[in-house]
Protein backbone atom coordinates (compact mmCIF):
# COMPACT_ATOMS: atom_id res chain seq x y z
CA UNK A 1 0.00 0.00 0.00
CA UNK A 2 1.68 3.05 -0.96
CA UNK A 3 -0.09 4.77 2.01
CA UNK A 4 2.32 3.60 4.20
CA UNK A 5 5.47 5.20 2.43
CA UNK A 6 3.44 8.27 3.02
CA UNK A 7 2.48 7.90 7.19
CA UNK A 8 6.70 6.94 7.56
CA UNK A 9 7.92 9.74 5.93
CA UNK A 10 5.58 12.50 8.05
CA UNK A 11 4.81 10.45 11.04
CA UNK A 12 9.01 9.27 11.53
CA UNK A 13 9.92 13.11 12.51
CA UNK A 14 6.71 12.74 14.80
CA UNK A 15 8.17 10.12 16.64
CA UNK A 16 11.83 10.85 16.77
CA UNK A 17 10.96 14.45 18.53
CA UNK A 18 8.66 12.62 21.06
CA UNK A 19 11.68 10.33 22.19
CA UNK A 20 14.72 12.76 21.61
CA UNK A 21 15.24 11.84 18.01
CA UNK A 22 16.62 8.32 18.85
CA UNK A 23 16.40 6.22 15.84
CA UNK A 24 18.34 5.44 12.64
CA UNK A 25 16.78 5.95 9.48
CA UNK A 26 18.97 6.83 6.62
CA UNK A 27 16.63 7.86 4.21
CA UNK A 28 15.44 10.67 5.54
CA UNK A 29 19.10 11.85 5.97
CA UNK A 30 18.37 13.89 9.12
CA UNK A 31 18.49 10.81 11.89
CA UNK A 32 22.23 10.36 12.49
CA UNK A 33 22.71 13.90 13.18
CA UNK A 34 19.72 14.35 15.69
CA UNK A 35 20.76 11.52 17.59
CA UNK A 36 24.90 12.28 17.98
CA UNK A 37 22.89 16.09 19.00
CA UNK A 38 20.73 14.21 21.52
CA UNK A 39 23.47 12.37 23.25
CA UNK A 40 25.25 15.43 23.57
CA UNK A 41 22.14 17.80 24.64
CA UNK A 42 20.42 14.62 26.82
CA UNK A 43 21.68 13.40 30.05
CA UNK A 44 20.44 9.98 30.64
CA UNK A 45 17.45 9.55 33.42
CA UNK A 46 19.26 9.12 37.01
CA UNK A 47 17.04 5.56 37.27
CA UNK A 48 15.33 3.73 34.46
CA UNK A 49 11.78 4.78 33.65
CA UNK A 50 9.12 3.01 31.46
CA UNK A 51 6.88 4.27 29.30
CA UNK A 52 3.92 3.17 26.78
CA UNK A 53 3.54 4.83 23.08
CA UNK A 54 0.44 4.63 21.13
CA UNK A 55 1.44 3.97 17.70
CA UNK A 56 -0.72 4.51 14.36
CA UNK A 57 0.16 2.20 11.58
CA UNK A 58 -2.71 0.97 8.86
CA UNK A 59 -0.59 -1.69 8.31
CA UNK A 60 -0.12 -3.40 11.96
CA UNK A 61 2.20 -4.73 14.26
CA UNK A 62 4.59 -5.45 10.87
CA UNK A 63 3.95 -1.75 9.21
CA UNK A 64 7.06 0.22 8.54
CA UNK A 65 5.99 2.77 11.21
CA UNK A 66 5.61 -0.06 13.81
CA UNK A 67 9.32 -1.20 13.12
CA UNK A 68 10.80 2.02 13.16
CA UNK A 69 8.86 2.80 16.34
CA UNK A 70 10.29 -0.46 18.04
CA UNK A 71 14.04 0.74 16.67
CA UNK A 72 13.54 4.13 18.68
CA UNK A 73 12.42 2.23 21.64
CA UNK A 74 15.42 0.19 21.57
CA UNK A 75 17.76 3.18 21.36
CA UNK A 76 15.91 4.88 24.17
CA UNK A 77 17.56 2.38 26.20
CA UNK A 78 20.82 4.44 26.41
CA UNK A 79 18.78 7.44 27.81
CA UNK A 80 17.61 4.68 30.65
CA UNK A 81 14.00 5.32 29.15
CA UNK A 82 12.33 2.00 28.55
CA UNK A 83 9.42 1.81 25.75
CA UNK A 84 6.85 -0.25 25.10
CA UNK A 85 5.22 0.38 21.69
CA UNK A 86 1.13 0.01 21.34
CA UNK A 87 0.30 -0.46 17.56
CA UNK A 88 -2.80 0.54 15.88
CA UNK A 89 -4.43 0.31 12.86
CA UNK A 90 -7.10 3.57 13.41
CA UNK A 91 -5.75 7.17 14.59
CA UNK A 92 -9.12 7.51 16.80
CA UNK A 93 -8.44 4.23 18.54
CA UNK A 94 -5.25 5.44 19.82
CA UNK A 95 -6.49 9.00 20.58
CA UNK A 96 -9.18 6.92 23.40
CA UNK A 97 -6.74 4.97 24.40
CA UNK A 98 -4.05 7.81 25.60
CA UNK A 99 -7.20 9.79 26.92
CA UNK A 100 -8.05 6.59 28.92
CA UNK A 101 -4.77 6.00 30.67
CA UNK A 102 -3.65 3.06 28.68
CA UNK A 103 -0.57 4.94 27.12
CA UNK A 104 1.61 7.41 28.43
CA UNK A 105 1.99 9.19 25.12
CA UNK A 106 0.53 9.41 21.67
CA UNK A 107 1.45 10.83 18.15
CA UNK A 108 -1.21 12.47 15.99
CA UNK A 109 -2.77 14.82 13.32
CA UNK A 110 -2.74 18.36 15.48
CA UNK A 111 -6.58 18.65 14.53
CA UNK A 112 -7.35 15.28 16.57
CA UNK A 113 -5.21 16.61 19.60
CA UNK A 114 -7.62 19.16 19.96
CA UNK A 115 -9.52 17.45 21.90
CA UNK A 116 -6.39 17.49 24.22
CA UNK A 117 -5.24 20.60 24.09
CA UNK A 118 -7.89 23.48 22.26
CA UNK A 119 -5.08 26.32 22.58
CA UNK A 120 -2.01 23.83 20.42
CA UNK A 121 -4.64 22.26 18.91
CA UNK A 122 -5.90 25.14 16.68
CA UNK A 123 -2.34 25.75 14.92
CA UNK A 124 -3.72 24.03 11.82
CA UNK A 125 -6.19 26.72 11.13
CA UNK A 126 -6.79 27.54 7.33
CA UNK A 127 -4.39 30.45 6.91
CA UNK A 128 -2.08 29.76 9.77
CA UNK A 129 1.26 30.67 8.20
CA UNK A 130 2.41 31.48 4.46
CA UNK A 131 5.84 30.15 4.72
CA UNK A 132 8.46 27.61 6.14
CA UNK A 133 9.87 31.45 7.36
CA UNK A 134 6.59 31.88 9.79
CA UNK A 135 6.56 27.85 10.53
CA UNK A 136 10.26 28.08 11.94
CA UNK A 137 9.14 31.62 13.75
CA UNK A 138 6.08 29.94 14.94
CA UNK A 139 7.98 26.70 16.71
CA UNK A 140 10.28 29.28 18.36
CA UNK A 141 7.68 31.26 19.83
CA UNK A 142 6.03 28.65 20.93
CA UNK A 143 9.14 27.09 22.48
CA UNK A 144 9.95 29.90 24.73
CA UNK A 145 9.33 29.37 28.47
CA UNK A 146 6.40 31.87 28.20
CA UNK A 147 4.21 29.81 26.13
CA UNK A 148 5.64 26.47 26.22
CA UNK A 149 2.99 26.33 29.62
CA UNK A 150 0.30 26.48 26.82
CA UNK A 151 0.91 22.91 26.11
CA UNK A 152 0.08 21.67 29.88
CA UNK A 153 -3.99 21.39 29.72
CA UNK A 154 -4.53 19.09 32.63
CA UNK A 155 -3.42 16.02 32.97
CA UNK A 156 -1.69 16.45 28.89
CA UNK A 157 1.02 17.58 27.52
CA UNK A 158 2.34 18.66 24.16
CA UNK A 159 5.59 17.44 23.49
CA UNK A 160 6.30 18.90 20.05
CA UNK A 161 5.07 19.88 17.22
CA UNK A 162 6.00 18.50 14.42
CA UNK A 163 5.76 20.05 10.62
CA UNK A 164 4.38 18.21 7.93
CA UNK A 165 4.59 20.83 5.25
CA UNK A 166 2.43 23.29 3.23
CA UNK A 167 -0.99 21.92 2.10
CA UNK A 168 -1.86 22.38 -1.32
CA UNK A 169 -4.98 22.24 -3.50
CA UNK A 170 -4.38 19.74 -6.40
CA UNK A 171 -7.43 19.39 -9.36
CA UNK A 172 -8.29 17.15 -12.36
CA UNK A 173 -8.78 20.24 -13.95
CA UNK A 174 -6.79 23.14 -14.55
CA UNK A 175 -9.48 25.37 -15.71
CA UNK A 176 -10.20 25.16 -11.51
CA UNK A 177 -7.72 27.89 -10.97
CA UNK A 178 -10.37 29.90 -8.95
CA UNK A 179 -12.82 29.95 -6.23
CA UNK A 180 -15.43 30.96 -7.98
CA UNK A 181 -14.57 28.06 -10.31
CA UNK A 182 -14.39 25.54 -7.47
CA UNK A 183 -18.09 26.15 -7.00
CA UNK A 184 -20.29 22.67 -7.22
CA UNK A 185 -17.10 20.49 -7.64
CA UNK A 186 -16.45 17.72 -5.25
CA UNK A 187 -13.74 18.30 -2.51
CA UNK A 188 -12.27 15.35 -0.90
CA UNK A 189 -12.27 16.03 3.13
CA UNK A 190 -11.63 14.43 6.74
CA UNK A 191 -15.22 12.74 8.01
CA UNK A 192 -13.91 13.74 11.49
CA UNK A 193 -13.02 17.04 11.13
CA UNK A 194 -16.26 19.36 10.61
CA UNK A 195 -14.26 22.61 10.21
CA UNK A 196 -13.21 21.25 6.87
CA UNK A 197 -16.10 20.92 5.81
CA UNK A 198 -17.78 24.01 6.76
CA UNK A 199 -15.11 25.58 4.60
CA UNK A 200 -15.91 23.72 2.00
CA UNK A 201 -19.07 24.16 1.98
CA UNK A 202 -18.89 28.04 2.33
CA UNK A 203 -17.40 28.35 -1.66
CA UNK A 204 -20.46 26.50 -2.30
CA UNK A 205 -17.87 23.34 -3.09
CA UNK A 206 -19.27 19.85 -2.30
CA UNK A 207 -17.60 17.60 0.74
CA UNK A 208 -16.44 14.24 -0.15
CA UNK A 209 -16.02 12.49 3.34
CA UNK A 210 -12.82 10.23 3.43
CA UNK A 211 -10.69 8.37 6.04
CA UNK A 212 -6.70 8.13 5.87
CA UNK A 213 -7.83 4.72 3.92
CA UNK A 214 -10.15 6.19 0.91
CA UNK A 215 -8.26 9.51 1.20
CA UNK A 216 -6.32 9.50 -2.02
CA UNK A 217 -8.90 6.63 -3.66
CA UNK A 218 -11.56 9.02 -4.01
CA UNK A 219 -9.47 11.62 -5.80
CA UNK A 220 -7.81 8.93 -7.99
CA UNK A 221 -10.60 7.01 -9.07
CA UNK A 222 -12.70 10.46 -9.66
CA UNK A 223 -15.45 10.43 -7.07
CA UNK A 224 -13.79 14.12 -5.54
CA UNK A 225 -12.29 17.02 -8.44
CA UNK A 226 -10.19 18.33 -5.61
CA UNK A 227 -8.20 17.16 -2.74
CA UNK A 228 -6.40 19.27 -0.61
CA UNK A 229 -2.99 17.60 0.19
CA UNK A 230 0.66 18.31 1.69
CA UNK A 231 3.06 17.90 -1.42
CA UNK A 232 4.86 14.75 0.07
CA UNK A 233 1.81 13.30 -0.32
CA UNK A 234 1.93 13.77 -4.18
CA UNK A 235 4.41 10.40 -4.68
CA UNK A 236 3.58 7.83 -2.32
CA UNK A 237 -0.17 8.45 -2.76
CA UNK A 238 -0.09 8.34 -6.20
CA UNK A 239 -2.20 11.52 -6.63
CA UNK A 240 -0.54 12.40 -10.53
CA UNK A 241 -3.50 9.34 -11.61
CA UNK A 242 -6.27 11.82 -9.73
CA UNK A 243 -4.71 15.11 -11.57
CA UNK A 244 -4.56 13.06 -14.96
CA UNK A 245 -3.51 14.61 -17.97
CA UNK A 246 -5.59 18.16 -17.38
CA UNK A 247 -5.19 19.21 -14.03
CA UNK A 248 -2.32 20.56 -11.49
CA UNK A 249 -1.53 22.05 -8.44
CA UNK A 250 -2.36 25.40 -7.42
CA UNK A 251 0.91 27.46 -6.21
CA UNK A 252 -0.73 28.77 -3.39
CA UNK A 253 -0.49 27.06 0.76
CA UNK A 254 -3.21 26.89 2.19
CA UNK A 255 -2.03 26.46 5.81
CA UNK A 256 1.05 24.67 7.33
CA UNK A 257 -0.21 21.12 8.24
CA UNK A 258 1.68 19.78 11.49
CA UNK A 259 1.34 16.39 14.10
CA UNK A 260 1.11 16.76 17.71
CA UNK A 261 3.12 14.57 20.35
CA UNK A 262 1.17 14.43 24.12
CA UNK A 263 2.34 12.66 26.88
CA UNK A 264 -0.20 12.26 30.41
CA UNK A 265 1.96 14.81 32.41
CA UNK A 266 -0.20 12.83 35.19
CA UNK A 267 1.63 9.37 34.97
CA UNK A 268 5.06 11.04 33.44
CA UNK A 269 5.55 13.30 35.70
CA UNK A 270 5.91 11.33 38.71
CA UNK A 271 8.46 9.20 37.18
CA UNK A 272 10.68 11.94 35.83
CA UNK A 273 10.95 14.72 38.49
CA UNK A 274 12.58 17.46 36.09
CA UNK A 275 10.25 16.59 33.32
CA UNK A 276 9.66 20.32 31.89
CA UNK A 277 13.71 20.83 31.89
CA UNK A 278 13.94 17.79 29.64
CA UNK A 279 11.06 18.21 27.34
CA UNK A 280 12.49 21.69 26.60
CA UNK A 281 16.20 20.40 25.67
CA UNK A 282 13.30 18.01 23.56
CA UNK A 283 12.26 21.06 21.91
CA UNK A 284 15.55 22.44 21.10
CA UNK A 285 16.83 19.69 19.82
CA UNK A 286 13.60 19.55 17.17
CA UNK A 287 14.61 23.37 16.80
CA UNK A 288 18.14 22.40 16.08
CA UNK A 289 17.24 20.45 13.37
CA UNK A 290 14.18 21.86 11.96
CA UNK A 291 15.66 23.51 8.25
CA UNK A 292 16.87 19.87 7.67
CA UNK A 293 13.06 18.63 7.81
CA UNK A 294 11.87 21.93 6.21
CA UNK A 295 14.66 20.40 3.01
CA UNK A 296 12.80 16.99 2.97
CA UNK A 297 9.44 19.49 1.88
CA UNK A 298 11.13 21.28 0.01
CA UNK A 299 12.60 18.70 -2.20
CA UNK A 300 9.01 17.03 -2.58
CA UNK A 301 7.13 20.16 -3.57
CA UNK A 302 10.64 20.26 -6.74
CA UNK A 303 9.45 16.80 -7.41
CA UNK A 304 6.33 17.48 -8.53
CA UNK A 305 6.67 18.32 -12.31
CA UNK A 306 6.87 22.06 -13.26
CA UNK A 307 4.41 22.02 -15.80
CA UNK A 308 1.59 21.04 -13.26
CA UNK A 309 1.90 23.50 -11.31
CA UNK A 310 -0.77 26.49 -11.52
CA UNK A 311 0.50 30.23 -10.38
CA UNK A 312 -2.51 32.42 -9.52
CA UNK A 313 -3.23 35.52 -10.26
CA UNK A 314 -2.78 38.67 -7.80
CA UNK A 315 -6.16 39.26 -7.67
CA UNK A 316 -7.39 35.20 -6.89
CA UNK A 317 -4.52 35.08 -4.71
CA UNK A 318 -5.72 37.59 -2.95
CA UNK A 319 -9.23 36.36 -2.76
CA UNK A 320 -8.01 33.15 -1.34
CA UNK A 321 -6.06 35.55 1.53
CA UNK A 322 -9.55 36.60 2.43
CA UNK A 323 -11.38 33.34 2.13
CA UNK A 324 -9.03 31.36 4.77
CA UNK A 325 -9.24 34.90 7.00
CA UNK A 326 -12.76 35.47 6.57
CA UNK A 327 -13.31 31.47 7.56
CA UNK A 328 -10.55 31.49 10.58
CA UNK A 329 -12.31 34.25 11.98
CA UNK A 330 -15.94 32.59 11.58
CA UNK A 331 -14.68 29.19 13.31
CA UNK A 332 -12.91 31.08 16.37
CA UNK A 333 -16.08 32.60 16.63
CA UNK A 334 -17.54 29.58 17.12
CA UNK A 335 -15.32 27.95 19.11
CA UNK A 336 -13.52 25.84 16.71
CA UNK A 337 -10.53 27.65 17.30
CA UNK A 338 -8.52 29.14 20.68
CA UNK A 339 -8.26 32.84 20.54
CA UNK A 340 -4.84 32.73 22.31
CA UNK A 341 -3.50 30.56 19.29
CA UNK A 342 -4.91 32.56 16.46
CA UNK A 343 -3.15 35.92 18.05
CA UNK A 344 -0.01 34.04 18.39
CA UNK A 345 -0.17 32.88 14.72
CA UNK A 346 -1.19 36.56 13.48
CA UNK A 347 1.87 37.92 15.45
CA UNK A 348 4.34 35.66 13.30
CA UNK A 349 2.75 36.70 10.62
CA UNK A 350 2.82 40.53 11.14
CA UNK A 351 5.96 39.98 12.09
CA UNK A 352 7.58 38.59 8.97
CA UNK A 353 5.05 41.21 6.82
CA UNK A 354 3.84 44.24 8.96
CA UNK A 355 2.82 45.71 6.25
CA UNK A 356 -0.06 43.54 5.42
CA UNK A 357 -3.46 44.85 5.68
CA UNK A 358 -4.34 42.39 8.72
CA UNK A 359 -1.80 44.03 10.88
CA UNK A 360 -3.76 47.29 11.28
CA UNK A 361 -6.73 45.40 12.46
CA UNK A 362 -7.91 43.96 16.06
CA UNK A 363 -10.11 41.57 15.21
CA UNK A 364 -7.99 38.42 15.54
């Protein structure tokens, strides 16, 4: 299934920040580096400590992500932290699981650890951030001693987060280069995740409900005319058969997509006394490290053939602007979103381009 080449490559970064970057995976080029870092920035833990991981794999106990996850577990030995890895085959599953005590930590999409953590949670809003430029700004912010407290909501804890790259629109048709042409065609979306679809719906667009197992099927086989998909997506899922001969990928992110790794502070804490202290030499280590993750995006969006992708004009461009805005604002409204998180994201933002027009307002 070439799903699974997809969840490794986004969800390995996911679980190397949420055990200090202990594992050894050559491919993505990154691994050997983060860990020699870790072993310098990491003490080990003055007594052994164990821990249980909820891992998502569609394949099983024998899926690539499963085996990886068992490699890091086995190199978090030297930091006297002992891991035992819980495999499953559905993302909600695992989410009940953590919330019911049966794992100590968890690694998943940032809009499902909303339900952990509202304030973290809302990062993936439509709009959040332009550029890898605001991304990097963003997980600084975030990672300063001021705000890092935003990831303690009770008994959880955010970890990291962890970039999974700009999220683009991709079409069967290139004549779809606008919103107003996007009107009536069928959007592929998330079952679980109603803000999607409320966006959707608003362009008068039609939702296509999908799981991470249908996901790319319904673009490919031509049940959906749009999907809305990071660009490492674009190889392992195949998604050139869904854009055919006549469609493409607009030039234009839609929001930075990220994953979200919570630990119960409850049961952690308890067995590691200086827990904060550690989880932020965690976080700098991710921070350390972060352009060489931001490359592996990079690369992917320069693998997808020049010719398919479609530039926008100034004008649609800037009717797109106003469309994620004009929807970010509606959903905090309704509680969808943390206020805290979407003034956060605007001050990157106004910070890398004060002279945008959303800068002078106070409405976000």
């Amino acid at each position: 299934m070439n799903l699974r080449r997809l969840l490794s490559t986004l969800l390995l970064p996911a679980l190397l920040a949420g055990t200090a970057a202990m594992a050894q995976n050559p491919a993505s080029g990154v691994d050997a580096d983060m860990k020699k870092d870790a072993q310098n920035l990491i003490t080990p833990l003055p007594q052994p400590v164990n821990m249980s991981f909820c891992i998502f794999d569609l394949e099983g106990n024998n899926g690539d992500i499963a085996n990886m996850a068992r490699g890091i577990a086995a190199d978090a030995k030297m930091w006297n932290l002992f891991i035992t890895v819980k495999v499953y085959t559905d993302e909600r599953v695992a989410a009940e699981d953590f919330k019911a005590g049966q794992c100590d930590g968890v690694a998943i999409s940032t809009l499902r650890a909303k339900e952990f953590n509202r304030t973290v949670g809302s990062i993936d809003a439509p709009g959040n951030l332009p550029s890898y430029e605001a991304l990097k700004l963003l997980l600084q912010t975030l990672s300063t001693p001021s705000l890092a407290t935003l990831g303690i909501n009770g008994r959880y804890q955010v970890v990291g987060i962890v970039p999974i790259g700009a999220v683009y629109v991709m079409v069967n048709d290139r004549n779809i280069n606008s919103l107003e042409k996007a009107a009536g065609k069928r959007v592929v979306v998330m079952d679980w995740d109603k803000s999607e679809s409320q966006m959707i719906s608003a362009i008068g667009a039609q939702p296509i409900p999908a799981d991470l197992t249908n996901f790319a099927a319904k673009f490919n086989n031509g049940q959906a005319d749009i999907i809305i998909a990071p660009a490492m997506a674009y190889k392992p899922l195949e998604l050139s058969k869904g854009i055919g001969k006549n469609g493409g990928v607009i030039r234009f992110p839609l929001m930075q997509a990220t994953g979200t790794i919570l630990i119960r502070r409850d049961l952690m804490l308890p067995k590691i006394p200086d827990l904060d202290n550690r989880l932020a030499q965690i976080r700098q280590l991710g921070l350390n490290h972060l352009d060489e993750i931001i490359r592996l995006f990079t690369r992917a969006e320069s693998d997808i053939p020049q010719n398919l992708w479609i530039n926008l004009k100034p004008e649609d461009a800037a009717k797109y602007s106003h469309l994620l805005r004009e929807a970010r604002l509606h959903m905090t409204q309704q509680g969808v979103y943390e206020p805290v998180m979407m003034s956060v994201l605007k001050r990157v933002r106004c910070k890398l381009n004060p002279s945008d027009a959303e800068c002078s307002l106070f409405d976000e």
